[in-house]
N, C-alpha and C. Protein backbone atom coordinates (compact mmCIF):
# COMPACT_ATOMS: atom_id res chain seq x y z
N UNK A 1 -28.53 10.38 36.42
CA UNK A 1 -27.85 10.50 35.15
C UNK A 1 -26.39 10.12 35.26
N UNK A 2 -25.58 10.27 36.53
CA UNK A 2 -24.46 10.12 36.69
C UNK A 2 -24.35 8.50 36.66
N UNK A 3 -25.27 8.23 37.35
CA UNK A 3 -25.10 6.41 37.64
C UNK A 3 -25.11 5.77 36.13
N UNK A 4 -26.20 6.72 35.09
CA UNK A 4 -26.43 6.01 34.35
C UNK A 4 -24.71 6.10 32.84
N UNK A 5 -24.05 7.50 33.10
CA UNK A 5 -23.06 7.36 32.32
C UNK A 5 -22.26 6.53 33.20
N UNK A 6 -21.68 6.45 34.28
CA UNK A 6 -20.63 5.21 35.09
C UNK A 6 -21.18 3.88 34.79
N UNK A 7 -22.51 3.45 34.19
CA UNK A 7 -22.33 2.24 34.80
C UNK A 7 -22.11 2.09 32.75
N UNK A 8 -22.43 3.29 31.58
CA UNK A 8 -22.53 2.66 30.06
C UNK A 8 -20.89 2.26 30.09
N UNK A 9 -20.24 3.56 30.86
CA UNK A 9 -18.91 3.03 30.93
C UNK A 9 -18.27 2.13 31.25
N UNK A 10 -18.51 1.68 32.33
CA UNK A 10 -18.09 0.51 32.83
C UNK A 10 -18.47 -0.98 32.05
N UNK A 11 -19.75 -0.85 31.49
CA UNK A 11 -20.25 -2.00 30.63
C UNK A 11 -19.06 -1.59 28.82
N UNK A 12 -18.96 -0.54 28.63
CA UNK A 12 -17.97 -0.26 27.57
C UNK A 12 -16.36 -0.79 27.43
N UNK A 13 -16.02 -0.66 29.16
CA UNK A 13 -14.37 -0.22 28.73
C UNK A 13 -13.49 -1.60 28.14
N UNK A 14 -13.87 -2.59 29.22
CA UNK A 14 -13.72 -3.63 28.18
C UNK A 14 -13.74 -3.92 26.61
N UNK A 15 -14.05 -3.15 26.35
CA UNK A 15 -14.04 -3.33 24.60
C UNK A 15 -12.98 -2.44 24.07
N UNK A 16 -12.30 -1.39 25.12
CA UNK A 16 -12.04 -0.54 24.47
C UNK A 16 -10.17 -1.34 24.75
N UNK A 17 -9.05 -0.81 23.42
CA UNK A 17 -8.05 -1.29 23.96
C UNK A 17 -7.02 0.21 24.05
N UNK A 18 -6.37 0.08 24.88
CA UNK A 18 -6.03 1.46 25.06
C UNK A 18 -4.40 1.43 24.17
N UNK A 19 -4.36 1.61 23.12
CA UNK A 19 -3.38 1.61 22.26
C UNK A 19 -3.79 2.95 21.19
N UNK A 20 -1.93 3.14 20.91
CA UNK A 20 -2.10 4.76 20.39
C UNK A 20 -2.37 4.50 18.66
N UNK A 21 -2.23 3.28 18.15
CA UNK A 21 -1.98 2.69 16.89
C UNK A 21 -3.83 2.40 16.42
N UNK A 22 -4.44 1.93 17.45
CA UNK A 22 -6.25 2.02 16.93
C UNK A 22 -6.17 0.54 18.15
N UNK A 23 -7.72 0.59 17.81
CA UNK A 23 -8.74 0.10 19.08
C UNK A 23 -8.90 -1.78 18.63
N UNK A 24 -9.92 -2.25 19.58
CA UNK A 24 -9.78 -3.42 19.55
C UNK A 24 -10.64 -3.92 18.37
N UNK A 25 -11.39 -3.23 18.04
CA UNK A 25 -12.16 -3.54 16.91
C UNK A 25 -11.53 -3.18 15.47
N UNK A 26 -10.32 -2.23 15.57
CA UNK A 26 -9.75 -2.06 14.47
C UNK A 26 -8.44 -2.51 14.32
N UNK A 27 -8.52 -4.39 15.15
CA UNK A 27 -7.05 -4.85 15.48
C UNK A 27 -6.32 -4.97 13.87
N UNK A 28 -4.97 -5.47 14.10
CA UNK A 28 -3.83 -5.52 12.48
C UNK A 28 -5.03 -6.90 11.93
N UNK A 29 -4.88 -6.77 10.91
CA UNK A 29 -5.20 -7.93 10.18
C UNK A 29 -4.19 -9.65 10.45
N UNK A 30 -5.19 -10.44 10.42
CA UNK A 30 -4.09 -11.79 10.99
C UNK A 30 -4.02 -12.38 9.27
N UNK A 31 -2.82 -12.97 9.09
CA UNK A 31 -2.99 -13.88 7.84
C UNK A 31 -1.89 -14.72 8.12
N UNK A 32 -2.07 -16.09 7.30
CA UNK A 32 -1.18 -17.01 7.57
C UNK A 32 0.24 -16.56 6.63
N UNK A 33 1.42 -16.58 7.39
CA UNK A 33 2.69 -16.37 6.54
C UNK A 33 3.43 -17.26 6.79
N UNK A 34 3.86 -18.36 5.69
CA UNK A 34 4.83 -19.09 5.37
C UNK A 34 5.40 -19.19 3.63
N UNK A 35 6.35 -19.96 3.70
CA UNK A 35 6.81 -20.51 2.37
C UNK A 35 7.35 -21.80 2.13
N UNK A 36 7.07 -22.56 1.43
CA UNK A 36 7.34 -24.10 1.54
C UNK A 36 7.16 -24.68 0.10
N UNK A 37 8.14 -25.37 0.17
CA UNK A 37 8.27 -25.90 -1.26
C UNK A 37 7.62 -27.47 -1.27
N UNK A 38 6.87 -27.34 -2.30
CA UNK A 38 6.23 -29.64 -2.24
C UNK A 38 4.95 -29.22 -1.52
N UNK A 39 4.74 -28.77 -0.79
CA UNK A 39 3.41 -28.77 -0.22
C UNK A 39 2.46 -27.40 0.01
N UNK A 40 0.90 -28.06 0.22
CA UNK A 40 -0.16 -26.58 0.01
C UNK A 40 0.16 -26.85 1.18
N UNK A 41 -0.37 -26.85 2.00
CA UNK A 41 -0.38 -26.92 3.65
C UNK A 41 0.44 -26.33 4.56
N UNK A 42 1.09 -25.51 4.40
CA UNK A 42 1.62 -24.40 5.03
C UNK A 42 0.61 -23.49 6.08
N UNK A 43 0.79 -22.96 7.21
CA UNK A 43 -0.49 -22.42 7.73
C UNK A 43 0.59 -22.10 8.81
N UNK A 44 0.65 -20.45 9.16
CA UNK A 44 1.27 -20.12 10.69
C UNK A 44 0.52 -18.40 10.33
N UNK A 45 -0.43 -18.82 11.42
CA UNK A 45 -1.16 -17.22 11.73
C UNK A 45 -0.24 -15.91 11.89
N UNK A 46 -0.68 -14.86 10.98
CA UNK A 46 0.60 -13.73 11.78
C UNK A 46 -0.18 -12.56 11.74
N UNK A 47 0.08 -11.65 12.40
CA UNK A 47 -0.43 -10.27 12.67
C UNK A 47 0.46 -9.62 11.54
N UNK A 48 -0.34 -9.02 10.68
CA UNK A 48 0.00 -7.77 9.71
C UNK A 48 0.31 -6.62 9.96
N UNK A 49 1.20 -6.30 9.39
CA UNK A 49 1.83 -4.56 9.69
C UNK A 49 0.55 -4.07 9.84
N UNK A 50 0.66 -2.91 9.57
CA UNK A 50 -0.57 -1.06 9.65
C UNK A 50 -0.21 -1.14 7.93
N UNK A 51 -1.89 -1.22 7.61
CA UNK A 51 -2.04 -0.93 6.07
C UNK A 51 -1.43 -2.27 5.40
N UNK A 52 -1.44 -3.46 5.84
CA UNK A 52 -1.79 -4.43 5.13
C UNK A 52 -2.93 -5.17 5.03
N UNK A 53 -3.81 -5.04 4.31
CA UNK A 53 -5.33 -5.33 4.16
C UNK A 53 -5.60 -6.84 3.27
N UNK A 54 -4.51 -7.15 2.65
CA UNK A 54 -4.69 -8.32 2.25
C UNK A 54 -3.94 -9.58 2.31
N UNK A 55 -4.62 -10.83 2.20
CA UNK A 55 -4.32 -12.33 2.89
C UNK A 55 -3.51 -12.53 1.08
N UNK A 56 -2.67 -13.14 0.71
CA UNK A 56 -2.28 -13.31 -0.38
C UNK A 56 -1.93 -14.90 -0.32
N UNK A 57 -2.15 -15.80 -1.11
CA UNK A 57 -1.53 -16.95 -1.47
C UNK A 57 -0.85 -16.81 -2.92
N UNK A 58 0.54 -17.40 -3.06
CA UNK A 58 0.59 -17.31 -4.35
C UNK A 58 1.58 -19.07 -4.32
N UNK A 59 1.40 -19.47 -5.62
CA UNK A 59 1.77 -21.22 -6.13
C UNK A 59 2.37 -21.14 -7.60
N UNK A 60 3.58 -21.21 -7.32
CA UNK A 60 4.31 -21.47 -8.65
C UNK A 60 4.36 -22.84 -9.07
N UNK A 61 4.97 -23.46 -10.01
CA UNK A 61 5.48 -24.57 -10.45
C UNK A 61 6.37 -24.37 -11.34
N UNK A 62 7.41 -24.73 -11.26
CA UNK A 62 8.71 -24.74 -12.44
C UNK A 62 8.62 -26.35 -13.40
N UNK A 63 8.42 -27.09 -12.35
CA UNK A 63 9.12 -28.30 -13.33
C UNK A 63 7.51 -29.52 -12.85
N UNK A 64 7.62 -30.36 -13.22
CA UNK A 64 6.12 -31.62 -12.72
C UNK A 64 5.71 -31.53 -11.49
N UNK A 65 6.59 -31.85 -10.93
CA UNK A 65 6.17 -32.12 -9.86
C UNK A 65 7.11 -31.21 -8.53
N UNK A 66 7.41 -30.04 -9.42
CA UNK A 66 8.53 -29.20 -8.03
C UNK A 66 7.63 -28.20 -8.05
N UNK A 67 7.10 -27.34 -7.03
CA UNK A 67 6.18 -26.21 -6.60
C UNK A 67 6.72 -25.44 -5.64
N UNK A 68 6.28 -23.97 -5.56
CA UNK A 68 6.48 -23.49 -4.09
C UNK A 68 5.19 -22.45 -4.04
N UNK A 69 4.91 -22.38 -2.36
CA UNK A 69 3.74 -21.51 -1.52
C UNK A 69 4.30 -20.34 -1.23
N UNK A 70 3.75 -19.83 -1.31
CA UNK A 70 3.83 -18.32 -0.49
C UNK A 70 2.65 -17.70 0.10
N UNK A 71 2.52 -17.83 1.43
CA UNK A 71 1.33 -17.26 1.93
C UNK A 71 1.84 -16.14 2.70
N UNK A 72 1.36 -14.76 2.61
CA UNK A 72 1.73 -13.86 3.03
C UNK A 72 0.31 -12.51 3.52
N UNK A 73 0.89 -11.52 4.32
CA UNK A 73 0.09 -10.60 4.41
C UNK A 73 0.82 -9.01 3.21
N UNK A 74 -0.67 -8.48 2.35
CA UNK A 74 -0.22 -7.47 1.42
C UNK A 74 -0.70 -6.31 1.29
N UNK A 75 -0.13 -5.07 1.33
CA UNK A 75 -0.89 -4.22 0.76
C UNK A 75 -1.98 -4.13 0.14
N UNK A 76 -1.17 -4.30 -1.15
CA UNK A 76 -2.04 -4.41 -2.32
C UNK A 76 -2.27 -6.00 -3.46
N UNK A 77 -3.76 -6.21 -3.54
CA UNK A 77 -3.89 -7.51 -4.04
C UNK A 77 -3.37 -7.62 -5.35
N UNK A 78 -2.22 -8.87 -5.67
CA UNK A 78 -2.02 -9.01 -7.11
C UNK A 78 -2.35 -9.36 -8.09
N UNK A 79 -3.99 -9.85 -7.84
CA UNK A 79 -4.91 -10.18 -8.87
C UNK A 79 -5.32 -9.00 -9.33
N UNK A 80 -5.43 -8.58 -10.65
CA UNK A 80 -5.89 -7.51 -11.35
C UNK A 80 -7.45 -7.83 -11.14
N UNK A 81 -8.25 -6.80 -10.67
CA UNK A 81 -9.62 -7.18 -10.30
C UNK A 81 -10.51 -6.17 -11.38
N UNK A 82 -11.49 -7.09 -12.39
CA UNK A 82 -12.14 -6.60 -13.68
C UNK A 82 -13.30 -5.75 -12.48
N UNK A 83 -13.22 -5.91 -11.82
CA UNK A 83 -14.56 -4.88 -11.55
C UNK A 83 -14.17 -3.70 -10.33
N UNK A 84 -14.87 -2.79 -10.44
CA UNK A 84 -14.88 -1.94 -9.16
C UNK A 84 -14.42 -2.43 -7.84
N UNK A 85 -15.34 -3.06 -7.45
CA UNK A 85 -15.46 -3.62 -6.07
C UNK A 85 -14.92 -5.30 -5.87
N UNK A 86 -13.81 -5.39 -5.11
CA UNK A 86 -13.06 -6.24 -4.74
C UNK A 86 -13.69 -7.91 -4.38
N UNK A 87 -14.38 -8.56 -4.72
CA UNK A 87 -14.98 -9.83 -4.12
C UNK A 87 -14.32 -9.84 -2.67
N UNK A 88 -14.45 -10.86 -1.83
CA UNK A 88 -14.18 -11.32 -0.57
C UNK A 88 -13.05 -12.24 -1.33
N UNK A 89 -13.31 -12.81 -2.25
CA UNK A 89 -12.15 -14.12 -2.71
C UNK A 89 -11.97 -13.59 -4.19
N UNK A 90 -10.70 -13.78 -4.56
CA UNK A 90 -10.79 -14.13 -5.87
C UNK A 90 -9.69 -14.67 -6.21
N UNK A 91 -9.10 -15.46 -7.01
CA UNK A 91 -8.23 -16.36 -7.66
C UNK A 91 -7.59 -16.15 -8.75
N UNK A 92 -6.68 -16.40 -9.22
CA UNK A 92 -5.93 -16.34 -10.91
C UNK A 92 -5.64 -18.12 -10.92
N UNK A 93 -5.53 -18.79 -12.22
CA UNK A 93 -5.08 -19.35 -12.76
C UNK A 93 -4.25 -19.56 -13.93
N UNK A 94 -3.39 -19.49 -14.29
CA UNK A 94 -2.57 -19.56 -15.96
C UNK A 94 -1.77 -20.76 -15.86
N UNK A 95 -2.11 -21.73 -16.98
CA UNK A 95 -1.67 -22.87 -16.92
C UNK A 95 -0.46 -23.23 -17.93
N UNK A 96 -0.98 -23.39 -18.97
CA UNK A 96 0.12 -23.27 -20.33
C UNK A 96 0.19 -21.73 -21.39
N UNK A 97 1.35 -21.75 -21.88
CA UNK A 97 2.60 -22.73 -21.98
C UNK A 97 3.72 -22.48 -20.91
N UNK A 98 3.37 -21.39 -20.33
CA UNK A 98 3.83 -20.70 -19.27
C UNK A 98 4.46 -21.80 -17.75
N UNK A 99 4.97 -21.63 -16.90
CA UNK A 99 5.03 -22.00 -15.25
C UNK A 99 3.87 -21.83 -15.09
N UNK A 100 3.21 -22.67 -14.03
CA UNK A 100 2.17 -22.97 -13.58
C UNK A 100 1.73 -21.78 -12.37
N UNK A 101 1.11 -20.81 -12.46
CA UNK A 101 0.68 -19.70 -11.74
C UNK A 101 -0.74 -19.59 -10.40
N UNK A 102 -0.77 -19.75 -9.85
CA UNK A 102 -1.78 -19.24 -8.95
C UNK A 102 -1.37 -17.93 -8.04
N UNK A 103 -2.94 -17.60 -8.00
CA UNK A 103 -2.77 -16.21 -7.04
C UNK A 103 -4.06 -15.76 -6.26
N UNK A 104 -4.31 -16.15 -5.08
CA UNK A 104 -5.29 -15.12 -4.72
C UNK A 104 -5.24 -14.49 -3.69
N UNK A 105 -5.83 -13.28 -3.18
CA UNK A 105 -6.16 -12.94 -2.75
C UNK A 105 -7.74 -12.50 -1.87
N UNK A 106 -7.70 -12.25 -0.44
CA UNK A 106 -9.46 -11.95 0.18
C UNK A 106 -8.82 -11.09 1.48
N UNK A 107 -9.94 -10.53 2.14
CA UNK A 107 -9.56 -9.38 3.10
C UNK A 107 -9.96 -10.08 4.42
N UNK A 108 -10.45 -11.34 4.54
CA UNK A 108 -10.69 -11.51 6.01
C UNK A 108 -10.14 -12.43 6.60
N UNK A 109 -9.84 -12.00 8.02
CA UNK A 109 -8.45 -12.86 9.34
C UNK A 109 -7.96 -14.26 8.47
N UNK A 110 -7.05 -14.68 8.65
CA UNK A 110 -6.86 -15.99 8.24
C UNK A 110 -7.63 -16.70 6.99
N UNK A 111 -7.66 -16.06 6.07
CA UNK A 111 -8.54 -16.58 4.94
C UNK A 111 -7.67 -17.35 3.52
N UNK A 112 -6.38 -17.05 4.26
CA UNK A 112 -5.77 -17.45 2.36
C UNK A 112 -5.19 -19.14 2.78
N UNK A 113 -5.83 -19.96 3.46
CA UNK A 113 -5.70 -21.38 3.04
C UNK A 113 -6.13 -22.10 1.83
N UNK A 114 -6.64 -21.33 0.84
CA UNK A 114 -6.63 -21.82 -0.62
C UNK A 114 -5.54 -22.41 -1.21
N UNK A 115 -6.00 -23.35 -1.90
CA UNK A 115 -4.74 -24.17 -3.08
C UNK A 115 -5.18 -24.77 -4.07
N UNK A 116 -5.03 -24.15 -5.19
CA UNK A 116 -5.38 -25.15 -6.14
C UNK A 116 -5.31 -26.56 -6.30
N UNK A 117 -5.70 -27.34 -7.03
CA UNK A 117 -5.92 -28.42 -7.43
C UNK A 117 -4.54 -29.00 -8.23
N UNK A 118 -3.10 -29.07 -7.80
CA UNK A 118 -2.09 -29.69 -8.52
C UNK A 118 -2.05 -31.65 -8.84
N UNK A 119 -2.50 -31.89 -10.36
CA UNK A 119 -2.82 -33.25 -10.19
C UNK A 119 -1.45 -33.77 -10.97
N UNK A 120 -1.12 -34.79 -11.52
CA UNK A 120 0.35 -35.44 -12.06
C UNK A 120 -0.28 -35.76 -13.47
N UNK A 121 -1.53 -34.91 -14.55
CA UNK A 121 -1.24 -35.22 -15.77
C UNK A 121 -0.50 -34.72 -16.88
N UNK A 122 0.44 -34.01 -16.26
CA UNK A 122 1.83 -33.93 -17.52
C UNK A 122 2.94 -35.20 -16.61
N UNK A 123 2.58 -35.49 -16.02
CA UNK A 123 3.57 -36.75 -15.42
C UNK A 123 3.28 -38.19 -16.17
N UNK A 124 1.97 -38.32 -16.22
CA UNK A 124 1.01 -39.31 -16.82
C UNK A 124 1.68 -38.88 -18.51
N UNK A 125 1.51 -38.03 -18.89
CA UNK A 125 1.32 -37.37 -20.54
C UNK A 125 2.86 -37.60 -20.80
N UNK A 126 3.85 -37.52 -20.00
CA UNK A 126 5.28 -38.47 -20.27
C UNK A 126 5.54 -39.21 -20.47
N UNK A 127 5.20 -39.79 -19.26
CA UNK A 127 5.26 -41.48 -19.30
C UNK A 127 4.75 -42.45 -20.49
N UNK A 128 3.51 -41.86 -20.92
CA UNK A 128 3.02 -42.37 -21.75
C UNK A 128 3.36 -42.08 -23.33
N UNK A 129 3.83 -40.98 -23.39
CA UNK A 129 4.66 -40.90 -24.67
C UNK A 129 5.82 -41.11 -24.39
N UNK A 130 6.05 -42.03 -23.52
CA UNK A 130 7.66 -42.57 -24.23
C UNK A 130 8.89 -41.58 -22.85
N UNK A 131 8.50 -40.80 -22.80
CA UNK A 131 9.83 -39.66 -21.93
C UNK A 131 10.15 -40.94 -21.34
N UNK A 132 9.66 -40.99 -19.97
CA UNK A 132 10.07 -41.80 -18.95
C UNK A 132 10.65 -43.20 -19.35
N UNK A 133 9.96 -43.85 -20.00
CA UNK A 133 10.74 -45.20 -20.55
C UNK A 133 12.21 -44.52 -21.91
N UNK A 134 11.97 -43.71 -22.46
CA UNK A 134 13.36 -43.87 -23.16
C UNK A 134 14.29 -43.27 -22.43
N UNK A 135 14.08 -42.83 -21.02
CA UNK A 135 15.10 -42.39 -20.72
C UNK A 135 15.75 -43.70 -19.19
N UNK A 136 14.80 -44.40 -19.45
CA UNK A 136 15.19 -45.67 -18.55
C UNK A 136 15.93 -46.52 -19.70
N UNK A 137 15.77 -46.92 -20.73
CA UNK A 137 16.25 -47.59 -22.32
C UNK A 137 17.33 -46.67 -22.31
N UNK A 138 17.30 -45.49 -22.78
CA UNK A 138 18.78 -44.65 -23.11
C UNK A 138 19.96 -44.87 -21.65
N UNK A 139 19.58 -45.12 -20.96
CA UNK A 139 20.61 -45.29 -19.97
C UNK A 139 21.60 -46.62 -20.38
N UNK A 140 20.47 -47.90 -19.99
CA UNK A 140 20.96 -48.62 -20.76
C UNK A 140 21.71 -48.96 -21.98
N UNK A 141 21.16 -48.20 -22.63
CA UNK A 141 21.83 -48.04 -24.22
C UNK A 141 23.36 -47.22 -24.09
N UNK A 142 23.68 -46.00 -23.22
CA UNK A 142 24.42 -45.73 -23.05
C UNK A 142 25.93 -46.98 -22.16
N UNK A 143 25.34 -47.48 -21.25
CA UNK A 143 25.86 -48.72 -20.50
C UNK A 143 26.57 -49.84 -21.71
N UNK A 144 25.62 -49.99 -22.88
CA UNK A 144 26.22 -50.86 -24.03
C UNK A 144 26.92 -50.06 -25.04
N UNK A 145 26.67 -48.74 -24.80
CA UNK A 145 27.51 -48.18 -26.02
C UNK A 145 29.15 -47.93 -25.48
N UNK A 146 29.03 -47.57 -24.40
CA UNK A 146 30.63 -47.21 -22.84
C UNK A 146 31.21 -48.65 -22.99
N UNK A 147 30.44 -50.04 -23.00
CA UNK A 147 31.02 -51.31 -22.80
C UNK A 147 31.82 -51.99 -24.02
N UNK A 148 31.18 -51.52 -25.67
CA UNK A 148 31.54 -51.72 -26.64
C UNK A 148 32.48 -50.86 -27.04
N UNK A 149 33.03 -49.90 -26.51
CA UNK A 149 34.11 -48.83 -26.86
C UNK A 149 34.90 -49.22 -25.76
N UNK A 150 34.94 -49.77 -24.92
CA UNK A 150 35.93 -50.59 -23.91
C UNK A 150 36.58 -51.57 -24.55
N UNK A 151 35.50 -52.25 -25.36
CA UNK A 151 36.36 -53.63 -25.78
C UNK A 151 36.95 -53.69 -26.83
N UNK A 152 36.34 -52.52 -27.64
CA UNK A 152 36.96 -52.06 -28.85
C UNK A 152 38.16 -51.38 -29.01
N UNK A 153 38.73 -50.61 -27.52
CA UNK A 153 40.16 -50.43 -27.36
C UNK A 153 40.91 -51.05 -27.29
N UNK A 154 40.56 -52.02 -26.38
CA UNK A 154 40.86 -53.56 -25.66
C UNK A 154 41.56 -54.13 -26.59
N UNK A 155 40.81 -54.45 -28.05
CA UNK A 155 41.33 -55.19 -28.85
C UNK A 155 41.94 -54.16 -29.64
N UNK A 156 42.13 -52.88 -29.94
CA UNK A 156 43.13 -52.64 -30.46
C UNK A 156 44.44 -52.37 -29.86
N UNK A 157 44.29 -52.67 -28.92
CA UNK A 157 46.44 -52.31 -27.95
C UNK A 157 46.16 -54.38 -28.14
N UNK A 158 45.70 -54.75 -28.59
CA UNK A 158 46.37 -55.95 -28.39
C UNK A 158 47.40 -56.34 -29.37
C-alpha cells in the first residue's frame, strides 16, 4: 500500500505547481494586450492579474479611415449579455450615426484576435458625391480667388 501511495505521488507531483496564489491547472488567464492605432493585428500574449476572467477586444473609429484597438485582459465583460449564461464569444456592433463601435469579449487563453470587418464605403460614398473632388476644385478655386485680389490691389496703388 505504501509503494502504491509513493509511486500515485510521484506520477502526480509534476502537475502540481507549488505556488501560494493556486495550482497549475488554475494558472492567471493569458490574453493578448496591446493598443494600436490603423491596424487589427495587434497580438502580444500577457498573463492576467487574479480575477481577470476576460479576453476583451474593443475598435473605435472617429473619422474614415482613423481607428484604434484595444486588446486587453478584464474583469468584467462590456458586452451587456441578453441571456443568463455568457457564450464563449460574443460581439457588439453599432454603426451609425454614432463612431464606429466594436466590442467583444470570450473567457479562453488568447482568444480575443477578433476584428471586425472595416471596409472604405463611406470613403467610396464621398468621393462619389462630390466631397473629395470639390475639395480638390475648391482649392483651386481658392488659388484663383488669392490671385485675382492680388491683381486687383496691384492695379489699384497704381
Amino acid at each position: 500500500m505504501t509503494v502504491l501511495l509513493a509511486f500515485l505521488l510521484a506520477m502526480g507531483l509534476p502537475w502540481v505547481e507549488t505556488n501560494v496564489t493556486g495550482t497549475g491547472r488554475q494558472g492567471a488567464m493569458q490574453c493578448h494586450a496591446c493598443e494600436e492605432f490603423y491596424t487589427l493585428t495587434c497580438t502580444k500574449p500577457t498573463k492576467c492579474e487574479p480575477g481577470n476572467v476576460f479576453c476583451v477586444t474593443v475598435v473605435v473609429r472617429m473619422l474614415v479611415r482613423y481607428f484604434y484597438v484595444s486588446r486587453q485582459c478584464t474583469e468584467y465583460c462590456p458586452v451587456i449579455k441578453p441571456f443568463d449564461v455568457l457564450p464563449p464569444y460574443k460581439s457588439y456592433v453599432l454603426l451609425k450615426p454614432t463612431p464606429f463601435l466594436y466590442a467583444s469579449c470570450c473567457r479562453t487563453p488568447l482568444c480575443n484576435t477578433d476584428s471586425p470587418t472595416i471596409n472604405d464605403t463611406e470613403w467610396h460614398y464621398y468621393r462619389e458625391a462630390g466631397g473629395a473632388h470639390a475639395l480638390r476644385s475648391g482649392g483651386a478655386g481658392l488659388v484663383l480667388l488669392l490671385t485675382l485680389a492680388a491683381v486687383s490691389l496691384g492695379l489699384r496703388r497704381s
